[in-house]
Every structure is written in C-alpha cells, then in structure tokens.
PDB file of N, CA and C in Angstrom:
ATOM      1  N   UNK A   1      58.056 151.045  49.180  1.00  0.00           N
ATOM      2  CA  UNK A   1      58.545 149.874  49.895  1.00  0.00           C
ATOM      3  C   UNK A   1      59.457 149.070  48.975  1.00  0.00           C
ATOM      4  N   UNK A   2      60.714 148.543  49.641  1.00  0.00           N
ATOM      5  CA  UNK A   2      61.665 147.992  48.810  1.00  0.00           C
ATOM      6  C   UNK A   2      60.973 146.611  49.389  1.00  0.00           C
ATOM      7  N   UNK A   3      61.438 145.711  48.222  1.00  0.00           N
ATOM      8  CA  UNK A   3      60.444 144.321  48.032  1.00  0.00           C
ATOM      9  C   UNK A   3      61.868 143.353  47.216  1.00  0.00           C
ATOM     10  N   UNK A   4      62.534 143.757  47.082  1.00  0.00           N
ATOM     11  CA  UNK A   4      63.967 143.371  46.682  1.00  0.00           C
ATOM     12  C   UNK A   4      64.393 141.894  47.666  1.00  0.00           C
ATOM     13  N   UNK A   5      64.126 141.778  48.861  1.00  0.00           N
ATOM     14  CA  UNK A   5      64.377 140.345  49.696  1.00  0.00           C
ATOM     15  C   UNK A   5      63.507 139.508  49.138  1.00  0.00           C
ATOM     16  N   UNK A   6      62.013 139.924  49.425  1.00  0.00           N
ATOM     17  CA  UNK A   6      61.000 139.294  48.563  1.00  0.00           C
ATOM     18  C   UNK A   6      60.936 138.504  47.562  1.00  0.00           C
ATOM     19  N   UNK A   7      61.545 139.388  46.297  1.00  0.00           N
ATOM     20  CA  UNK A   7      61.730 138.899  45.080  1.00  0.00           C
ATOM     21  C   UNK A   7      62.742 137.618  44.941  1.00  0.00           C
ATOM     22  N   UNK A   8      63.673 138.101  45.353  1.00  0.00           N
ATOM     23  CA  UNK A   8      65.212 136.863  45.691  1.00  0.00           C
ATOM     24  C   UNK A   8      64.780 135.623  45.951  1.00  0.00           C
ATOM     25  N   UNK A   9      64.471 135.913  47.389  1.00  0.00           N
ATOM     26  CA  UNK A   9      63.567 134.585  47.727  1.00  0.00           C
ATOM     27  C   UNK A   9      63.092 134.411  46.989  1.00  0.00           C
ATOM     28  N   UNK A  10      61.486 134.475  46.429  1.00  0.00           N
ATOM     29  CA  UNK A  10      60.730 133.919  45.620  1.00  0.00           C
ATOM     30  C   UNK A  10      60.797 133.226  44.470  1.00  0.00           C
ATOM     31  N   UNK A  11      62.422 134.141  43.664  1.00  0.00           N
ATOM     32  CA  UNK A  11      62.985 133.348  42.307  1.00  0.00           C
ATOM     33  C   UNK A  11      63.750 132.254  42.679  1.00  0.00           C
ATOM     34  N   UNK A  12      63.862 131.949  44.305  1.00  0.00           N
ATOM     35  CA  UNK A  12      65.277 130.934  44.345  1.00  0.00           C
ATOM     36  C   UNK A  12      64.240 130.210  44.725  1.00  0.00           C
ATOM     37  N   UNK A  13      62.867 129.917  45.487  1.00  0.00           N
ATOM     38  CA  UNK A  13      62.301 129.435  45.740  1.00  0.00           C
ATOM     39  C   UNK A  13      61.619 128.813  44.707  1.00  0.00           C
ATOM     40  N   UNK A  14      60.894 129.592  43.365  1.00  0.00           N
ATOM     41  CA  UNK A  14      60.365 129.147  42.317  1.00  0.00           C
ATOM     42  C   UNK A  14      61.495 127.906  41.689  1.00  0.00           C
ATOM     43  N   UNK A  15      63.081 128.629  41.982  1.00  0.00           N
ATOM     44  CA  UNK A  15      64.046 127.860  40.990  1.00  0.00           C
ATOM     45  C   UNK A  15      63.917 126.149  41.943  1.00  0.00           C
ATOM     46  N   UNK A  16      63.887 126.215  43.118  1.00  0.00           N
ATOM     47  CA  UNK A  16      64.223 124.655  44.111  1.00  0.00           C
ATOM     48  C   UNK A  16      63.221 124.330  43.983  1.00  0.00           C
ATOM     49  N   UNK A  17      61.673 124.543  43.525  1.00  0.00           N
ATOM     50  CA  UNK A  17      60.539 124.075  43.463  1.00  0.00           C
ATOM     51  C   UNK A  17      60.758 123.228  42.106  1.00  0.00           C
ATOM     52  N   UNK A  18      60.752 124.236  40.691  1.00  0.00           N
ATOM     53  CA  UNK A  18      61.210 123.871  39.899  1.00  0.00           C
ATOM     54  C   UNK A  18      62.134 122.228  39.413  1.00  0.00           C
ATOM     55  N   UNK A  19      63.111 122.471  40.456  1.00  0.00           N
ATOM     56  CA  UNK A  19      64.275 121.334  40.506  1.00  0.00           C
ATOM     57  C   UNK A  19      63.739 120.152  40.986  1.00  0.00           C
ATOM     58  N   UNK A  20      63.257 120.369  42.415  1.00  0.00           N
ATOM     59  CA  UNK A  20      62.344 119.704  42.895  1.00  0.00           C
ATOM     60  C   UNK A  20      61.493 118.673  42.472  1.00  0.00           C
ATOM     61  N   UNK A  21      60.807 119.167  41.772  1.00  0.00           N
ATOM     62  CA  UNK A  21      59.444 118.622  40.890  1.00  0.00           C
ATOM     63  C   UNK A  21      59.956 117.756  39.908  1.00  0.00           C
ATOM     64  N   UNK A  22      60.905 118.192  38.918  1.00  0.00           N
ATOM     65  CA  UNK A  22      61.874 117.474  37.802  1.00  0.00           C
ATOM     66  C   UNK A  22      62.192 115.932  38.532  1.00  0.00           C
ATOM     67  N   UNK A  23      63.202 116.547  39.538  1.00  0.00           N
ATOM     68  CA  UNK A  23      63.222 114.976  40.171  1.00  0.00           C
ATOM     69  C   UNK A  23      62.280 114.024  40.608  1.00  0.00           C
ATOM     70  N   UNK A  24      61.658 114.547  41.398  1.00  0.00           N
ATOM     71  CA  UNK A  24      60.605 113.644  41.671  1.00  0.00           C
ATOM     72  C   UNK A  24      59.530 113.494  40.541  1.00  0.00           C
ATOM     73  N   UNK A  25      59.000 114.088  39.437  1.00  0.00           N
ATOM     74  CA  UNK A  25      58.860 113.225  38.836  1.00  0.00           C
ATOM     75  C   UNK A  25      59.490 111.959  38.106  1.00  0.00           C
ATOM     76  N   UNK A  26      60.438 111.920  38.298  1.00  0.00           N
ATOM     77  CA  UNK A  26      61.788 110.720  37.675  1.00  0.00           C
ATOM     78  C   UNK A  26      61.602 110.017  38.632  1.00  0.00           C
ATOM     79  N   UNK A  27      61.415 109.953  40.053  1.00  0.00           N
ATOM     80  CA  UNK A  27      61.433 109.577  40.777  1.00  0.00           C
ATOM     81  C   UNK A  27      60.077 108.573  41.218  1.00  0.00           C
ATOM     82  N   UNK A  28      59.216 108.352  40.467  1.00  0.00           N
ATOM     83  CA  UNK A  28      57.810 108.068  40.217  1.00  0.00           C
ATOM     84  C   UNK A  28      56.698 108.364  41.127  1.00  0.00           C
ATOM     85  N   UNK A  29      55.284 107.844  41.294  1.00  0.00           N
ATOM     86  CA  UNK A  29      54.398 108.163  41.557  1.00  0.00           C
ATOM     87  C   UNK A  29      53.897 108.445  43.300  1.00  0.00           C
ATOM     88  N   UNK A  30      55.135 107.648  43.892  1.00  0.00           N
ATOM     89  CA  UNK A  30      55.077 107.833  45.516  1.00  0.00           C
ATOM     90  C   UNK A  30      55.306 109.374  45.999  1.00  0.00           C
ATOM     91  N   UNK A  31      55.631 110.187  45.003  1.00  0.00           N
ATOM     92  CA  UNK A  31      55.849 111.541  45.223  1.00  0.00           C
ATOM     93  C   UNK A  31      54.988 112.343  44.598  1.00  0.00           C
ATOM     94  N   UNK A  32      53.878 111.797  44.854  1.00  0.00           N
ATOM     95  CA  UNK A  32      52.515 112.895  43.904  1.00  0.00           C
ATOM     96  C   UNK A  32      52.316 114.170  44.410  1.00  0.00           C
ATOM     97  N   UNK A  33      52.481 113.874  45.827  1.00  0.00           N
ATOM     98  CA  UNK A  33      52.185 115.090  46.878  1.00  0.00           C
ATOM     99  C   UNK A  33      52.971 116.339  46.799  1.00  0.00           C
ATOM    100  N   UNK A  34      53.937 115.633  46.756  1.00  0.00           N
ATOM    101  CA  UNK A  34      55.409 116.393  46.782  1.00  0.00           C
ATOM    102  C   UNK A  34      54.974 117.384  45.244  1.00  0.00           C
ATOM    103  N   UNK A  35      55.401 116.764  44.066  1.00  0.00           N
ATOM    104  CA  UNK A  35      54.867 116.838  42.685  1.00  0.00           C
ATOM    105  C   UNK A  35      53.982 118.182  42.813  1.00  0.00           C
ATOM    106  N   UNK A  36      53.088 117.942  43.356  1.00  0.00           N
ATOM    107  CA  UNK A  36      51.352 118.813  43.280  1.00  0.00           C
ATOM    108  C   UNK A  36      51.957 120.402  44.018  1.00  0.00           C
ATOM    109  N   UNK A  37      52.862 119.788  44.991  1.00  0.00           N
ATOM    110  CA  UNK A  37      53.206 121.086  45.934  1.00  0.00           C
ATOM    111  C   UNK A  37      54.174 121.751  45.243  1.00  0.00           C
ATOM    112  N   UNK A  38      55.403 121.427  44.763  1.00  0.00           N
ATOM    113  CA  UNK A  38      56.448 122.142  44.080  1.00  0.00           C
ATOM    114  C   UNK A  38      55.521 122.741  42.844  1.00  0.00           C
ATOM    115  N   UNK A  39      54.920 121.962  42.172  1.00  0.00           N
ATOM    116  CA  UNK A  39      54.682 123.218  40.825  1.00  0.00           C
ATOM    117  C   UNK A  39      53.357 124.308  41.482  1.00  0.00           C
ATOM    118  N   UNK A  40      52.508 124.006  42.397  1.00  0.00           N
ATOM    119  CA  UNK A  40      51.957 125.065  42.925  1.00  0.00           C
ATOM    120  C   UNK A  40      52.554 126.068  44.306  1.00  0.00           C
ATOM    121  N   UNK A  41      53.318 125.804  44.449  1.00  0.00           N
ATOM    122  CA  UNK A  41      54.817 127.142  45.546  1.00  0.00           C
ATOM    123  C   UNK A  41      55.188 127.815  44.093  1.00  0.00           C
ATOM    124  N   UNK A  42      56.006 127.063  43.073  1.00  0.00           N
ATOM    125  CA  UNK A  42      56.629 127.701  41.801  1.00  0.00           C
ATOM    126  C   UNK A  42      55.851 128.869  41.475  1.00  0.00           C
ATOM    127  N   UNK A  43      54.719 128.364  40.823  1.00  0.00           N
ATOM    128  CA  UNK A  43      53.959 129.137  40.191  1.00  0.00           C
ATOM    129  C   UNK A  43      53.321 130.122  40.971  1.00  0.00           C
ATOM    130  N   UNK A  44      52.741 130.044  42.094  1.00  0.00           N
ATOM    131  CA  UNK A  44      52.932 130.978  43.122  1.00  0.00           C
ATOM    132  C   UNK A  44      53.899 132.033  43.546  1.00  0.00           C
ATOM    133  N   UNK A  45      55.110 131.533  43.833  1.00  0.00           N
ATOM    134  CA  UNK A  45      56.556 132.559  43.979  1.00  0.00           C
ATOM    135  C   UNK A  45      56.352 133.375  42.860  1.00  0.00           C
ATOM    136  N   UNK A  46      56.225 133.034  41.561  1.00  0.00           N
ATOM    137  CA  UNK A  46      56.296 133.757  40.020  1.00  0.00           C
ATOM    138  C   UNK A  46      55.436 134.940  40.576  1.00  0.00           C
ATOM    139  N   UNK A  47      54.199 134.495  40.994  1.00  0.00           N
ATOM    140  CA  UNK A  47      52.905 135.529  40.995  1.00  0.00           C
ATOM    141  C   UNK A  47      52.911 136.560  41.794  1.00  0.00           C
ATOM    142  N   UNK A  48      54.033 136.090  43.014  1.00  0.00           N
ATOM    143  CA  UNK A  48      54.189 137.284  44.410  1.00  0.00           C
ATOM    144  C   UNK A  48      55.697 138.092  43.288  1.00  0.00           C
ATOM    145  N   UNK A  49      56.049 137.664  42.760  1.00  0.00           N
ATOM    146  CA  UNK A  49      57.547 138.334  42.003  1.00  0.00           C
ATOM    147  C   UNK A  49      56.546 139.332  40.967  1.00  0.00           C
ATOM    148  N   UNK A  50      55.835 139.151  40.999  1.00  0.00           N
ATOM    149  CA  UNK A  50      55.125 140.252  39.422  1.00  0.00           C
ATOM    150  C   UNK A  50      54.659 140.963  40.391  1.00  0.00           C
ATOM    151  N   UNK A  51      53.794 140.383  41.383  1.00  0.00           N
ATOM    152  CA  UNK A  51      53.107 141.410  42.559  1.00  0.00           C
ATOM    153  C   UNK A  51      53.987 142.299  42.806  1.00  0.00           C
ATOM    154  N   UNK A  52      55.147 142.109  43.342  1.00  0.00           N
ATOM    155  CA  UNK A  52      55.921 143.117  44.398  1.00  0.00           C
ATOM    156  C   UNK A  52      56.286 144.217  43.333  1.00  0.00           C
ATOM    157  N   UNK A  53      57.183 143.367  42.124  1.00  0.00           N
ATOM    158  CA  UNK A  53      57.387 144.497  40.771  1.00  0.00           C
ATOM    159  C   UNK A  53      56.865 145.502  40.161  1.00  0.00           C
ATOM    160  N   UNK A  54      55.281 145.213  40.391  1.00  0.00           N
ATOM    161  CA  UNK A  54      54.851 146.013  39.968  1.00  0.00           C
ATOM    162  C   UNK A  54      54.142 146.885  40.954  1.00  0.00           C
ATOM    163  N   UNK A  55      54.487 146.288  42.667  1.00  0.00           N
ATOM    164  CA  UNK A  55      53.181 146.943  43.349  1.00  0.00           C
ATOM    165  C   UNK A  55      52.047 146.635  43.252  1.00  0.00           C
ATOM    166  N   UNK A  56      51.463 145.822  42.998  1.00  0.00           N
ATOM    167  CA  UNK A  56      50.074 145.367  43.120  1.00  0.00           C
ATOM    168  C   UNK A  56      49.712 146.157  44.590  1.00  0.00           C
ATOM    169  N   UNK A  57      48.609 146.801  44.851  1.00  0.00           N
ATOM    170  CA  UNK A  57      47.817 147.073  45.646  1.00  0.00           C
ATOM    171  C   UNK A  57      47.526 145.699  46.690  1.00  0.00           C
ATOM    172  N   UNK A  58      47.279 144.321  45.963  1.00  0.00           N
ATOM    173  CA  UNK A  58      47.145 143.117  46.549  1.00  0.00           C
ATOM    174  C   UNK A  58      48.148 142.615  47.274  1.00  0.00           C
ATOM    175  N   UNK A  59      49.432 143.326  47.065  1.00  0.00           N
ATOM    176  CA  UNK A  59      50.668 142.297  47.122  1.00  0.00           C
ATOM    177  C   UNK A  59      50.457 141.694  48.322  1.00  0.00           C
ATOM    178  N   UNK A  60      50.640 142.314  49.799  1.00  0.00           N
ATOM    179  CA  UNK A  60      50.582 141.893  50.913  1.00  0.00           C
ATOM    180  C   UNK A  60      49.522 140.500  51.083  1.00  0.00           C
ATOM    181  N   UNK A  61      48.317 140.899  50.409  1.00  0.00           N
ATOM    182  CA  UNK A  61      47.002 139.034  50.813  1.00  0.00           C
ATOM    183  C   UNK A  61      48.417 138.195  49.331  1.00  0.00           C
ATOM    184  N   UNK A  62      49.017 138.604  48.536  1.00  0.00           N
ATOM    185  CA  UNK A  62      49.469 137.789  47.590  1.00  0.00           C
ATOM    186  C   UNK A  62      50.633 137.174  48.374  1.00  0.00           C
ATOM    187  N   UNK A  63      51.549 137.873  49.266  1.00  0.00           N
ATOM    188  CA  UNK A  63      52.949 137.539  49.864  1.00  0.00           C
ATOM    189  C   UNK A  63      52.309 136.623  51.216  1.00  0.00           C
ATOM    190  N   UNK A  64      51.337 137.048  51.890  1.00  0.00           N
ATOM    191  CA  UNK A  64      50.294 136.156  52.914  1.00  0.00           C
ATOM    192  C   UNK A  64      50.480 135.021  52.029  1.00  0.00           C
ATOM    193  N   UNK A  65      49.698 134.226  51.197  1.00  0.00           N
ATOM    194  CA  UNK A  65      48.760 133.353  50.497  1.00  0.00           C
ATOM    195  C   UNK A  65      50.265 132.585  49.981  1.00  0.00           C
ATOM    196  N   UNK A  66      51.571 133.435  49.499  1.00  0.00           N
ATOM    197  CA  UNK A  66      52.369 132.648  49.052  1.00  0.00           C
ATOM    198  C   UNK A  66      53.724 132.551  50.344  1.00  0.00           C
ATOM    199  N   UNK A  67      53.102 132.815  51.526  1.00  0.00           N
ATOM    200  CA  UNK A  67      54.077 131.946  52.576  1.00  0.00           C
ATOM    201  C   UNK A  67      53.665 130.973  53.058  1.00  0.00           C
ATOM    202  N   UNK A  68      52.203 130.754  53.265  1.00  0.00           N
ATOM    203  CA  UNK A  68      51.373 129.834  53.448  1.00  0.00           C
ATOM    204  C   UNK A  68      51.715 128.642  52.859  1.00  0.00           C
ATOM    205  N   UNK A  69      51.368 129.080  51.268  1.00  0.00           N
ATOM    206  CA  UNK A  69      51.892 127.444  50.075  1.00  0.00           C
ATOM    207  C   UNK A  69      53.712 127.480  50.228  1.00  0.00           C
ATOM    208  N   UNK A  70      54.428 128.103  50.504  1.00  0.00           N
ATOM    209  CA  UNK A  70      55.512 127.734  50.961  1.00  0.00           C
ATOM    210  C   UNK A  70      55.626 126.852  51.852  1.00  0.00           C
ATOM    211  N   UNK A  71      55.135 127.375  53.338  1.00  0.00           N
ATOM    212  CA  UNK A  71      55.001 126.566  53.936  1.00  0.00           C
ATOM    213  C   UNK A  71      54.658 125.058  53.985  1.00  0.00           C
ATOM    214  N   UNK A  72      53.462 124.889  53.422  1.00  0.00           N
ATOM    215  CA  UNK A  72      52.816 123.524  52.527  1.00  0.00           C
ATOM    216  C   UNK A  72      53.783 122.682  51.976  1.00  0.00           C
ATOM    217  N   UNK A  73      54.664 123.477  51.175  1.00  0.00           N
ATOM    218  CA  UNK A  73      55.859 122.729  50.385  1.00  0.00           C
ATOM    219  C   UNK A  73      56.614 122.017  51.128  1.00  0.00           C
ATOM    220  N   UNK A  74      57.126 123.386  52.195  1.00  0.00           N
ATOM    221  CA  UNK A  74      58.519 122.797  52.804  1.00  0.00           C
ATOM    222  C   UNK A  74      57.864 121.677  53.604  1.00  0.00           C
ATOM    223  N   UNK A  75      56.599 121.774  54.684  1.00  0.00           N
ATOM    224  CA  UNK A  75      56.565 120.561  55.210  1.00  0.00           C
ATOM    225  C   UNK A  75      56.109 119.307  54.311  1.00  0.00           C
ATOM    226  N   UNK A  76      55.626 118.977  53.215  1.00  0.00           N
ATOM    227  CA  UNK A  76      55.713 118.208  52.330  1.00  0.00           C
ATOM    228  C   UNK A  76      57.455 117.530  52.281  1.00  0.00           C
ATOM    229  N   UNK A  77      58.290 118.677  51.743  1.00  0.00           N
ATOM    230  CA  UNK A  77      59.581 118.311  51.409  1.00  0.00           C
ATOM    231  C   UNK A  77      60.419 117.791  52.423  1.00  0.00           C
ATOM    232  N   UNK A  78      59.921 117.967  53.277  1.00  0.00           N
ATOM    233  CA  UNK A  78      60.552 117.757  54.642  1.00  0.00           C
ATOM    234  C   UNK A  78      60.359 116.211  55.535  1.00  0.00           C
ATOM    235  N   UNK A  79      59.342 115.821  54.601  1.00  0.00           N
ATOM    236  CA  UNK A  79      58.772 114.343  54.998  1.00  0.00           C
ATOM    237  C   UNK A  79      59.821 113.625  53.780  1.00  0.00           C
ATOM    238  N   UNK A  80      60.831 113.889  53.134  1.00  0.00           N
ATOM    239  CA  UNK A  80      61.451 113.036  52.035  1.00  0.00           C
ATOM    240  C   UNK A  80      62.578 113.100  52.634  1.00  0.00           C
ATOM    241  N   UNK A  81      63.519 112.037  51.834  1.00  0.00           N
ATOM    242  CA  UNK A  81      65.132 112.427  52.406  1.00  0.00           C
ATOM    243  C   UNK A  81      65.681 112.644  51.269  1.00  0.00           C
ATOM    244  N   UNK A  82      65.555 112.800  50.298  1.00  0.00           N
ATOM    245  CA  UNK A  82      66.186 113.577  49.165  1.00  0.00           C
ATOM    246  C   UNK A  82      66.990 114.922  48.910  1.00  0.00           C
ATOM    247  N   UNK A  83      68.376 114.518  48.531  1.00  0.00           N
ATOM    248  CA  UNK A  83      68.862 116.118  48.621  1.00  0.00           C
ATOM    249  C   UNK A  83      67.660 117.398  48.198  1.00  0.00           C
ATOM    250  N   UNK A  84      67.586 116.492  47.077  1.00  0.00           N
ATOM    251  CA  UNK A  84      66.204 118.051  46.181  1.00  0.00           C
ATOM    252  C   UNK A  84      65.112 118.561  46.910  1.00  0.00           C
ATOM    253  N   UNK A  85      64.479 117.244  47.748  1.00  0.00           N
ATOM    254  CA  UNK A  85      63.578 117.714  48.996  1.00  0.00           C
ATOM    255  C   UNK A  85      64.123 118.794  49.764  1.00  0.00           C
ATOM    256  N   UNK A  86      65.442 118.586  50.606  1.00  0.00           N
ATOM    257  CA  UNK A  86      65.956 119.505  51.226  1.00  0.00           C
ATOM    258  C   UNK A  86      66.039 120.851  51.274  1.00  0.00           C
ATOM    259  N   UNK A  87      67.130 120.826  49.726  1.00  0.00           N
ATOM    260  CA  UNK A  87      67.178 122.448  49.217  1.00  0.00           C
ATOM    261  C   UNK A  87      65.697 122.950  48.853  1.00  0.00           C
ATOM    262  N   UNK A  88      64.592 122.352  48.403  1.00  0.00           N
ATOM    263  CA  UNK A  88      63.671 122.958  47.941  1.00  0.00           C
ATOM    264  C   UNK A  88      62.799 123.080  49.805  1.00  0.00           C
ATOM    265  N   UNK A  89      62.817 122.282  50.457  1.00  0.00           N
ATOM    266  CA  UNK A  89      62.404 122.892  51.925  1.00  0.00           C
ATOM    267  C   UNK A  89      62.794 123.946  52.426  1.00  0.00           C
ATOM    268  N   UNK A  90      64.403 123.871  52.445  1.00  0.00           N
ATOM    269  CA  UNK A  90      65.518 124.718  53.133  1.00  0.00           C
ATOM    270  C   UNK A  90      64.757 126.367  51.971  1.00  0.00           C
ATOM    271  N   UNK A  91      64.422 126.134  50.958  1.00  0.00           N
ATOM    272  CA  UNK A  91      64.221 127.745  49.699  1.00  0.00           C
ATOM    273  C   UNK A  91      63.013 128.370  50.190  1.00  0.00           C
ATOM    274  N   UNK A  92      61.835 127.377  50.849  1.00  0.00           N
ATOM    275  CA  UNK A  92      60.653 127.466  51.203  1.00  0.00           C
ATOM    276  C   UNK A  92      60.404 127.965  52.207  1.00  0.00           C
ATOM    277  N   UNK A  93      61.628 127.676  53.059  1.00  0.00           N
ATOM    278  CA  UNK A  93      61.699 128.307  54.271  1.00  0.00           C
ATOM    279  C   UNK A  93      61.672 129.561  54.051  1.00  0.00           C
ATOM    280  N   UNK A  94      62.450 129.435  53.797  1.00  0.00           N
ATOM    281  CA  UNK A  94      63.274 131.272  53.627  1.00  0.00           C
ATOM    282  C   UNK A  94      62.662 132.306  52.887  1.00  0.00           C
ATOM    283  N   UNK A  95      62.082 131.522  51.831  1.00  0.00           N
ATOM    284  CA  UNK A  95      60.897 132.411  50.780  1.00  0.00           C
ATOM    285  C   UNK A  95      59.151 132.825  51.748  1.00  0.00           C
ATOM    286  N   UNK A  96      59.016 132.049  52.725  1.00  0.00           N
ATOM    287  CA  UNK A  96      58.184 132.053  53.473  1.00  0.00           C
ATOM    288  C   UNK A  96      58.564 133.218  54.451  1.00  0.00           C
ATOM    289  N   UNK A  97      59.493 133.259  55.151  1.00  0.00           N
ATOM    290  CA  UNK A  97      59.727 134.438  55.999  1.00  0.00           C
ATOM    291  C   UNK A  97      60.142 135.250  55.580  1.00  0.00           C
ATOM    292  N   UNK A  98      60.256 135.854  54.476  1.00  0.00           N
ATOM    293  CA  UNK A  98      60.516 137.095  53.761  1.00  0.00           C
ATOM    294  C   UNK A  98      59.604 137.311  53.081  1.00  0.00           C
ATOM    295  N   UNK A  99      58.305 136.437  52.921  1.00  0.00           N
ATOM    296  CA  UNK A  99      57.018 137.143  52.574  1.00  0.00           C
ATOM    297  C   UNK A  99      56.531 137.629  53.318  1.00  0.00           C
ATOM    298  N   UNK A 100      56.210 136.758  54.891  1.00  0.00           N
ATOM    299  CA  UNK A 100      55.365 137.142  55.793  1.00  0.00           C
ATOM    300  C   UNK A 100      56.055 138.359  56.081  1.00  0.00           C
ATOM    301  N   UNK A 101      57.666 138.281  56.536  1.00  0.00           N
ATOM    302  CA  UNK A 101      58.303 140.155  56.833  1.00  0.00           C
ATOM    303  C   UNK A 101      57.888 140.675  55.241  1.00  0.00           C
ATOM    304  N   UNK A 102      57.493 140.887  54.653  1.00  0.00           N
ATOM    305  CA  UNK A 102      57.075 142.178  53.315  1.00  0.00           C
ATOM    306  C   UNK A 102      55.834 142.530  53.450  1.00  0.00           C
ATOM    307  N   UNK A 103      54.850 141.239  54.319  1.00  0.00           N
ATOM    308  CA  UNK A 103      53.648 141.200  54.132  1.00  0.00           C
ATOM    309  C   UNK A 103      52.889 142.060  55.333  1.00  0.00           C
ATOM    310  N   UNK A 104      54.285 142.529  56.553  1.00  0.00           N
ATOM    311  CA  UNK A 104      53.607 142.780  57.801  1.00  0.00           C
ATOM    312  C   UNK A 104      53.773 144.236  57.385  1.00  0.00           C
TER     313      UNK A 104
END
C-alpha cells in the first residue's frame, strides 16, 4: 500500500500545528486549548508518518486515532480568527481525510 498522500499531509499538518502553537503561545493564555491541541495533532502526525514508513501492522487504528485528533484541532482552530488558526485548520482538514482514506 502506497501511504505517500498520508505522509504529505501529516508533515504539512505536523508543520501548521507546529506554526500554530508558536503563535499562540505569543499570543498568551486565552489560547490554552488551542496550545494543548496543536502540539498533540503535531506529535501525533509525526507518529502516523513513522507508522505508514515503516508499515506498522497498527498503522490503520494509528491513521484512525490521528484523524480524530486532527479533527479536535481543526475544530479548536476554527473557533479563532487568526490567520495561523486557519492554515493550521485548513492542514487538519486535509491531514484528516487522507488518514481516514489510508485507514479504510
């Protein structure tokens, strides 16, 4: 199984989570939520990107579990009006439906 969409997503998704998080922490403490969700999608995306690479036997409950916390994100990000909210919603999206299609 090619897992190549998967991966894309997941690194552009890890990268707008990433960005994400930077700002709003600058941005101070009214964005905790936000905060909590970008570095756990990030670190997540990372974990489905090693999954698919290597084939994990798991990958599919791993690409499940990380469209889910995508999901989580984007509607988090989606309650802000911040460009960075946006793109990191708009990455979440997309990293979300190219797990669940890898995952079916």
């Amino acid at each position: 199984m090619s897992y190549r969409r998967g991966i894309e997503a997941s690194l552009q998704c890890a990268e707008a989570c990433n960005q994400c998080y930077v700002q709003c922490v600058e941005e101070g403490s009214s964005m905790k939520e936000c905060i909590r969700l970008n570095r756990e999608c990030a670190d997540f995306c990372m974990m489905a990107v090693k999954a698919m690479q290597t084939e994990s036997p798991f990958a599919r409950e791993i690409l499940k579990l990380c469209a889910e916390i995508c999901r989580a994100c984007q509607d988090e990000c989606e309650k802000h009006d911040h460009d960075h909210c946006r793109r990191c919603a708009e990455a979440c999206k997309h990293c979300a439906e190219a797990c669940y299609d890898m995952a079916a």
